[in-house]
N, C-alpha and C. Protein backbone atom coordinates (compact mmCIF):
# COMPACT_ATOMS: atom_id res chain seq x y z
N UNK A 1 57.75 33.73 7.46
CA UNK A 1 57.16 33.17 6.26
C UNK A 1 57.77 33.92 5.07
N UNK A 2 58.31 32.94 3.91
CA UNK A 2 58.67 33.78 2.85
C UNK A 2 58.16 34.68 1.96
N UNK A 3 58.19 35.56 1.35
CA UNK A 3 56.78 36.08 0.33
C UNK A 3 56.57 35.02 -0.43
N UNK A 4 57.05 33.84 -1.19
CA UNK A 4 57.20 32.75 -1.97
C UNK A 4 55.60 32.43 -1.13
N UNK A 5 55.88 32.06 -0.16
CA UNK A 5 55.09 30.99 0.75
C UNK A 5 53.53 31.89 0.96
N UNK A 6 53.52 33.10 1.59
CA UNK A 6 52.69 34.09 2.08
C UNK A 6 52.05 34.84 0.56
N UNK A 7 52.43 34.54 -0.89
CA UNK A 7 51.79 34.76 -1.69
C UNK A 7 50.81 33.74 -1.98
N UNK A 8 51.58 32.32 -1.77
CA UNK A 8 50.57 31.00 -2.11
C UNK A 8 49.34 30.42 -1.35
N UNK A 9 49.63 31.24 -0.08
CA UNK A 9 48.83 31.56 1.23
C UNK A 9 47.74 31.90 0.90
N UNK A 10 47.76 33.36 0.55
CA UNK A 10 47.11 34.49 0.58
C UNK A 10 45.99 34.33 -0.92
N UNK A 11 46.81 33.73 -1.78
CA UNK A 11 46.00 32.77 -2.71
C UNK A 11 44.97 31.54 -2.61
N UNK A 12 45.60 30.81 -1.95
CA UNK A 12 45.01 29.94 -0.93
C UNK A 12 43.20 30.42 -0.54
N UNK A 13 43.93 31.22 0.47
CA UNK A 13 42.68 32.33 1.37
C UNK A 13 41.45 32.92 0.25
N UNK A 14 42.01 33.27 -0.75
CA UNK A 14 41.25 33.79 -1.86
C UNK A 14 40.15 32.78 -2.05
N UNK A 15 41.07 32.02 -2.47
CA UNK A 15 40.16 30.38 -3.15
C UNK A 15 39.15 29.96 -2.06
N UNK A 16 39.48 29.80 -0.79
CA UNK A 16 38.21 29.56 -0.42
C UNK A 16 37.25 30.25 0.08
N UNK A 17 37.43 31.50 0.04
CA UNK A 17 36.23 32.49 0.06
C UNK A 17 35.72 33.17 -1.43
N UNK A 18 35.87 32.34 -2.23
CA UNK A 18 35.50 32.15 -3.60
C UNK A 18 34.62 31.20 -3.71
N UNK A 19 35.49 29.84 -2.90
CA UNK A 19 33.97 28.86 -3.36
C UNK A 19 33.01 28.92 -2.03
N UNK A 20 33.31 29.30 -0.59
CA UNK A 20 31.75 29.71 -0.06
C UNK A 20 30.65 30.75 -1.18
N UNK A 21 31.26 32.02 -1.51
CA UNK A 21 30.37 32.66 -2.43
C UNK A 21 29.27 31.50 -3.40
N UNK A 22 30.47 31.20 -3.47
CA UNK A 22 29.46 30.07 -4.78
C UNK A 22 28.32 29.42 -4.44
N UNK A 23 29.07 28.81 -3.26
CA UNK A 23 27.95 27.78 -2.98
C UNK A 23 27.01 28.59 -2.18
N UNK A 24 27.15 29.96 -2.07
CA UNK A 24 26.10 30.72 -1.05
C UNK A 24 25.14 31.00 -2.15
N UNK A 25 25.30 31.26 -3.44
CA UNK A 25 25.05 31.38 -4.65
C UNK A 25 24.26 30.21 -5.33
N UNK A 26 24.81 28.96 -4.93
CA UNK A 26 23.95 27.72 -5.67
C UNK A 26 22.89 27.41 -4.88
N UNK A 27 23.13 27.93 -3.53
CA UNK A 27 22.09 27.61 -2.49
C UNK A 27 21.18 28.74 -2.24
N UNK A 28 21.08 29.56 -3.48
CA UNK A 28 20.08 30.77 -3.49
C UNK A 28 19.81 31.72 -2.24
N UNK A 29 21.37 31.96 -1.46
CA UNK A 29 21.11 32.90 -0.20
C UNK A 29 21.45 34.44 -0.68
N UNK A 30 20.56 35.12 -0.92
CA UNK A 30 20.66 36.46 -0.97
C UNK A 30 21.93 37.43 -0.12
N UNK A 31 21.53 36.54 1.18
CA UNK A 31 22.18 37.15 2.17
C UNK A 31 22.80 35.96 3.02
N UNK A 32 24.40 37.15 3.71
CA UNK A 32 25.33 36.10 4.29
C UNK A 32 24.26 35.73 5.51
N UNK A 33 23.43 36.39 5.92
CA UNK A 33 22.58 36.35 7.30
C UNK A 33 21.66 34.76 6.92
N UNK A 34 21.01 34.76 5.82
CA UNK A 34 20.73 33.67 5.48
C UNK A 34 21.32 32.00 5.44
N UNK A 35 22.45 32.62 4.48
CA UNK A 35 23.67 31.50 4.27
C UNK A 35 23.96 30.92 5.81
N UNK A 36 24.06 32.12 6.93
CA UNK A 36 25.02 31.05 8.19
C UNK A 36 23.75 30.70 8.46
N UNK A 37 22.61 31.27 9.04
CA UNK A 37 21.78 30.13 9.14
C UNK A 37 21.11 29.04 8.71
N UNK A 38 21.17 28.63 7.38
CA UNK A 38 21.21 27.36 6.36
C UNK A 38 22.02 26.93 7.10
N UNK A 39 23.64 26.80 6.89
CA UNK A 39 24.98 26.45 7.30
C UNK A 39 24.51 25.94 9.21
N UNK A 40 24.17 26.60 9.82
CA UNK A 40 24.17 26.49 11.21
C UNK A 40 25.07 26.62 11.83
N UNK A 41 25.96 28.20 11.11
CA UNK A 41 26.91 28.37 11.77
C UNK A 41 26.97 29.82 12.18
N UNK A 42 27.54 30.73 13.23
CA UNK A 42 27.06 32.01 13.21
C UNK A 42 27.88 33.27 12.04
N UNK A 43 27.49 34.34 12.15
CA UNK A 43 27.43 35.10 10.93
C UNK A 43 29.03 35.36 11.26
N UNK A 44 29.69 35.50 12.56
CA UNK A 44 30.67 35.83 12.35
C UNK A 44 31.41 34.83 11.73
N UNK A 45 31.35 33.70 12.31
CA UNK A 45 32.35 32.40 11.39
C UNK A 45 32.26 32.45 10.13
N UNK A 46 30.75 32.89 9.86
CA UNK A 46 30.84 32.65 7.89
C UNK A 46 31.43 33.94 7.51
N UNK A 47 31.64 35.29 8.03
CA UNK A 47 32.15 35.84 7.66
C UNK A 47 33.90 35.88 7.49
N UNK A 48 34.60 35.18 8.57
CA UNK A 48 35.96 34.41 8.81
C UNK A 48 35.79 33.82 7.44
N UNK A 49 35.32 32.71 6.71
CA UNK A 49 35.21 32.21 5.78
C UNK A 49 35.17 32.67 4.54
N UNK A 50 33.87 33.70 4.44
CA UNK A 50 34.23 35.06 3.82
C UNK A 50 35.59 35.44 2.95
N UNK A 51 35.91 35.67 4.45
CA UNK A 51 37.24 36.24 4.14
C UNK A 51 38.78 35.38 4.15
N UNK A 52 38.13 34.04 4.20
CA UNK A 52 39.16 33.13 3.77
C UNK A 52 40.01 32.01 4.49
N UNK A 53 39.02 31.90 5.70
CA UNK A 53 39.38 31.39 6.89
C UNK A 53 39.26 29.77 6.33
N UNK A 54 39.88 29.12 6.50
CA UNK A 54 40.01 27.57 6.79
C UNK A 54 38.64 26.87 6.47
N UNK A 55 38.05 26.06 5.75
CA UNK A 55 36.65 25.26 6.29
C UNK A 55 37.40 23.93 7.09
N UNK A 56 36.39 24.26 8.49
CA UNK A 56 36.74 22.91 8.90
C UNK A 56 36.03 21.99 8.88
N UNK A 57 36.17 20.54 9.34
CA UNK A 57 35.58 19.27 8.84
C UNK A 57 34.16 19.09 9.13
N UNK A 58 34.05 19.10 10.50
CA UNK A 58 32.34 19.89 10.35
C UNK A 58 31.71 20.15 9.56
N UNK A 59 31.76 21.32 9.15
CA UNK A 59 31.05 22.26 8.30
C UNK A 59 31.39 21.53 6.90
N UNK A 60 32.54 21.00 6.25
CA UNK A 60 32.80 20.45 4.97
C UNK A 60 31.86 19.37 4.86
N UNK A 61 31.62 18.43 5.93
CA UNK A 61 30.92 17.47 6.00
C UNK A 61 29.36 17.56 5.98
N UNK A 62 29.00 19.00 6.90
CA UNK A 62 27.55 19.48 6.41
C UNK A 62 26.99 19.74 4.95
N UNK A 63 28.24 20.45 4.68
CA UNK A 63 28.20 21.03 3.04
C UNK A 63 27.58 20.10 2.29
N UNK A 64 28.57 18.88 2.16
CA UNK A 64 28.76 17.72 1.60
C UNK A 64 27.53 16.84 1.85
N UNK A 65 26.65 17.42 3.00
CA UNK A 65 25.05 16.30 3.11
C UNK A 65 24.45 17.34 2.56
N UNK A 66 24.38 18.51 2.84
CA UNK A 66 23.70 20.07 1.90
C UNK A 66 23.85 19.87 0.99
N UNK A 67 24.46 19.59 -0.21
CA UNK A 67 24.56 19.73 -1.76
C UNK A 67 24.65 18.73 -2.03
N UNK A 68 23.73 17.46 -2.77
CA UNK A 68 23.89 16.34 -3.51
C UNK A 68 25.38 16.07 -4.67
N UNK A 69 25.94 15.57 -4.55
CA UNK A 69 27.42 15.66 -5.50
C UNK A 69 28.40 16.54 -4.99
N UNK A 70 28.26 17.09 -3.89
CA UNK A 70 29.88 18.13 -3.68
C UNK A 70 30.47 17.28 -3.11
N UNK A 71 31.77 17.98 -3.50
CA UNK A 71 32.86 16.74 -2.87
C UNK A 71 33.85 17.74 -1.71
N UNK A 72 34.54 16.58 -0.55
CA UNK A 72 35.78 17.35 0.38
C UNK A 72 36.69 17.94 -0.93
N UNK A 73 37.13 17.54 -1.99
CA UNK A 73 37.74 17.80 -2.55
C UNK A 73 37.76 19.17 -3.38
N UNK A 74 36.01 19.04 -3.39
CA UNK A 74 35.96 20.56 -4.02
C UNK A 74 36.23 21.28 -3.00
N UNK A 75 35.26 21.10 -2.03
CA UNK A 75 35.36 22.55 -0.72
C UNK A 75 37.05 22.84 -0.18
N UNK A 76 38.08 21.93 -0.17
CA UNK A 76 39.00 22.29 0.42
C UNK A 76 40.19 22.52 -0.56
N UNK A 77 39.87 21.67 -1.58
CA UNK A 77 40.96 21.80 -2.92
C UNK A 77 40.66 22.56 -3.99
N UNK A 78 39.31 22.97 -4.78
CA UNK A 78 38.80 23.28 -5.69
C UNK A 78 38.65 22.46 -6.70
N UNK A 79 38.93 21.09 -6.40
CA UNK A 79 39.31 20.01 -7.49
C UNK A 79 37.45 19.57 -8.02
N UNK A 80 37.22 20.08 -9.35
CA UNK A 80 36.10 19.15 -10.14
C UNK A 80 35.93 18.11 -10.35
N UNK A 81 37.68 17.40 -10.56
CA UNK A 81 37.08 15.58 -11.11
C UNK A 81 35.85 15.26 -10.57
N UNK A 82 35.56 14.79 -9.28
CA UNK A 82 34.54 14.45 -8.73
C UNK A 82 33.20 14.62 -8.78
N UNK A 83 32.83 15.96 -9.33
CA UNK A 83 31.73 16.18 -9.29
C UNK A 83 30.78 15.79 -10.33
N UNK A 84 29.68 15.85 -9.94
CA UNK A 84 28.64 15.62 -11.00
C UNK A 84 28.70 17.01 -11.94
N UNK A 85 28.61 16.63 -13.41
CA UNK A 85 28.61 17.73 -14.33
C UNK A 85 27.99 18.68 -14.38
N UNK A 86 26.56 18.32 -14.09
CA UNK A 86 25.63 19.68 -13.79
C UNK A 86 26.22 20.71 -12.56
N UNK A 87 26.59 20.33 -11.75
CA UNK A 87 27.04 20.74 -10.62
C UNK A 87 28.15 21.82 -10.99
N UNK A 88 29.15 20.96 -10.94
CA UNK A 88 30.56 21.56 -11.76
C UNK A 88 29.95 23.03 -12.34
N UNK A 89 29.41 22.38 -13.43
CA UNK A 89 28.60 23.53 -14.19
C UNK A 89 28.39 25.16 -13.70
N UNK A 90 27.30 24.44 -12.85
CA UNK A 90 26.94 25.68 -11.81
C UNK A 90 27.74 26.38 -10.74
N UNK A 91 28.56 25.42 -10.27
CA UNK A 91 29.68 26.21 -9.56
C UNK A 91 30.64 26.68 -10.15
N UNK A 92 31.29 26.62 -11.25
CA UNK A 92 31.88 27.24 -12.30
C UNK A 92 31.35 28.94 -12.83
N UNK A 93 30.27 29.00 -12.64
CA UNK A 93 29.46 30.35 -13.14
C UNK A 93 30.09 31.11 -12.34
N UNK A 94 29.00 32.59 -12.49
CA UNK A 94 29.54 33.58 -11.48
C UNK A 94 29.85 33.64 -10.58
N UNK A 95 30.55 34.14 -9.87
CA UNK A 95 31.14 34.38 -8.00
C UNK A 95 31.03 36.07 -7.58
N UNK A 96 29.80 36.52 -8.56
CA UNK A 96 29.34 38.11 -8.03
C UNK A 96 28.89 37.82 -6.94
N UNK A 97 28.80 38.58 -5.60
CA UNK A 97 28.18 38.54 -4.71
C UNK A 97 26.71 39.35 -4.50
N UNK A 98 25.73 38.31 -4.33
CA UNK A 98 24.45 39.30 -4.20
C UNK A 98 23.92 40.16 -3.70
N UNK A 99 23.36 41.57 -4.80
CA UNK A 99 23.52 42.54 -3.96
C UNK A 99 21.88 42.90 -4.44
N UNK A 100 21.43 44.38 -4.19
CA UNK A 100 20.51 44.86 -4.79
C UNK A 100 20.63 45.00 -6.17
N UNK A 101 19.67 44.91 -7.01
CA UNK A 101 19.75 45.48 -8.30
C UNK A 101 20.20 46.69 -8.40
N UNK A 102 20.89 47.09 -9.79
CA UNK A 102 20.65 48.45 -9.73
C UNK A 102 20.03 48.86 -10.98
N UNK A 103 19.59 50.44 -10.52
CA UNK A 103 18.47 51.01 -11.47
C UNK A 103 19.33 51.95 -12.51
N UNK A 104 18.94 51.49 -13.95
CA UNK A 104 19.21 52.60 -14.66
C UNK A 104 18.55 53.99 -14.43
N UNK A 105 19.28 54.93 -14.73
CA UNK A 105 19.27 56.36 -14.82
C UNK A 105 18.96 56.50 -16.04
């Protein structure tokens, strides 16, 4: 693989363990332990995902009955046209991952 190719990859990989966050995020899961069981998938796969693993059609297609307005297009492309605006909206926001608060000193 070229670095050309294995940078666009590795970018790639980024992007979609960017938009699981999100949507672990729009779907108010505190925790990844939560998220795979919503999902109905086990913790290790969502963690593969996590970290940038492939969504496959399955699971895109669950997504897609899980969230009113998401599109294949978002989950596998990142593409908005499609979506409903409010939506967009909200998946557009942060991609912090949820953690504990922390306490000022």
């Amino acid at each position: 693989m070229s670095i050309m190719a294995r940078e666009k990859w590795l970018g790639e990989e980024a992007q979609t363990a960017q938009r699981m966050r999100q949507l672990q995020l729009l779907l108010g899961h505190e925790t990844d332990t939560a998220f795979a069981k919503d999902l109905d998938i086990s913790l290790s796969r969502l963690n593969n995902l996590m970290h940038g693993a492939p969504i496959g059609k399955d699971l895109a297609f669950r997504l897609v009955n899980r969230v009113p307005g998401l599109t294949l297009d978002w989950i596998w492309f990142g593409k908005t046209d499609g979506l409903p605006v409010q939506l967009a909206r909200s998946l557009d926001g942060p991609t912090i991952r949820p953690g504990k608060p922390r306490t000022r000193f």
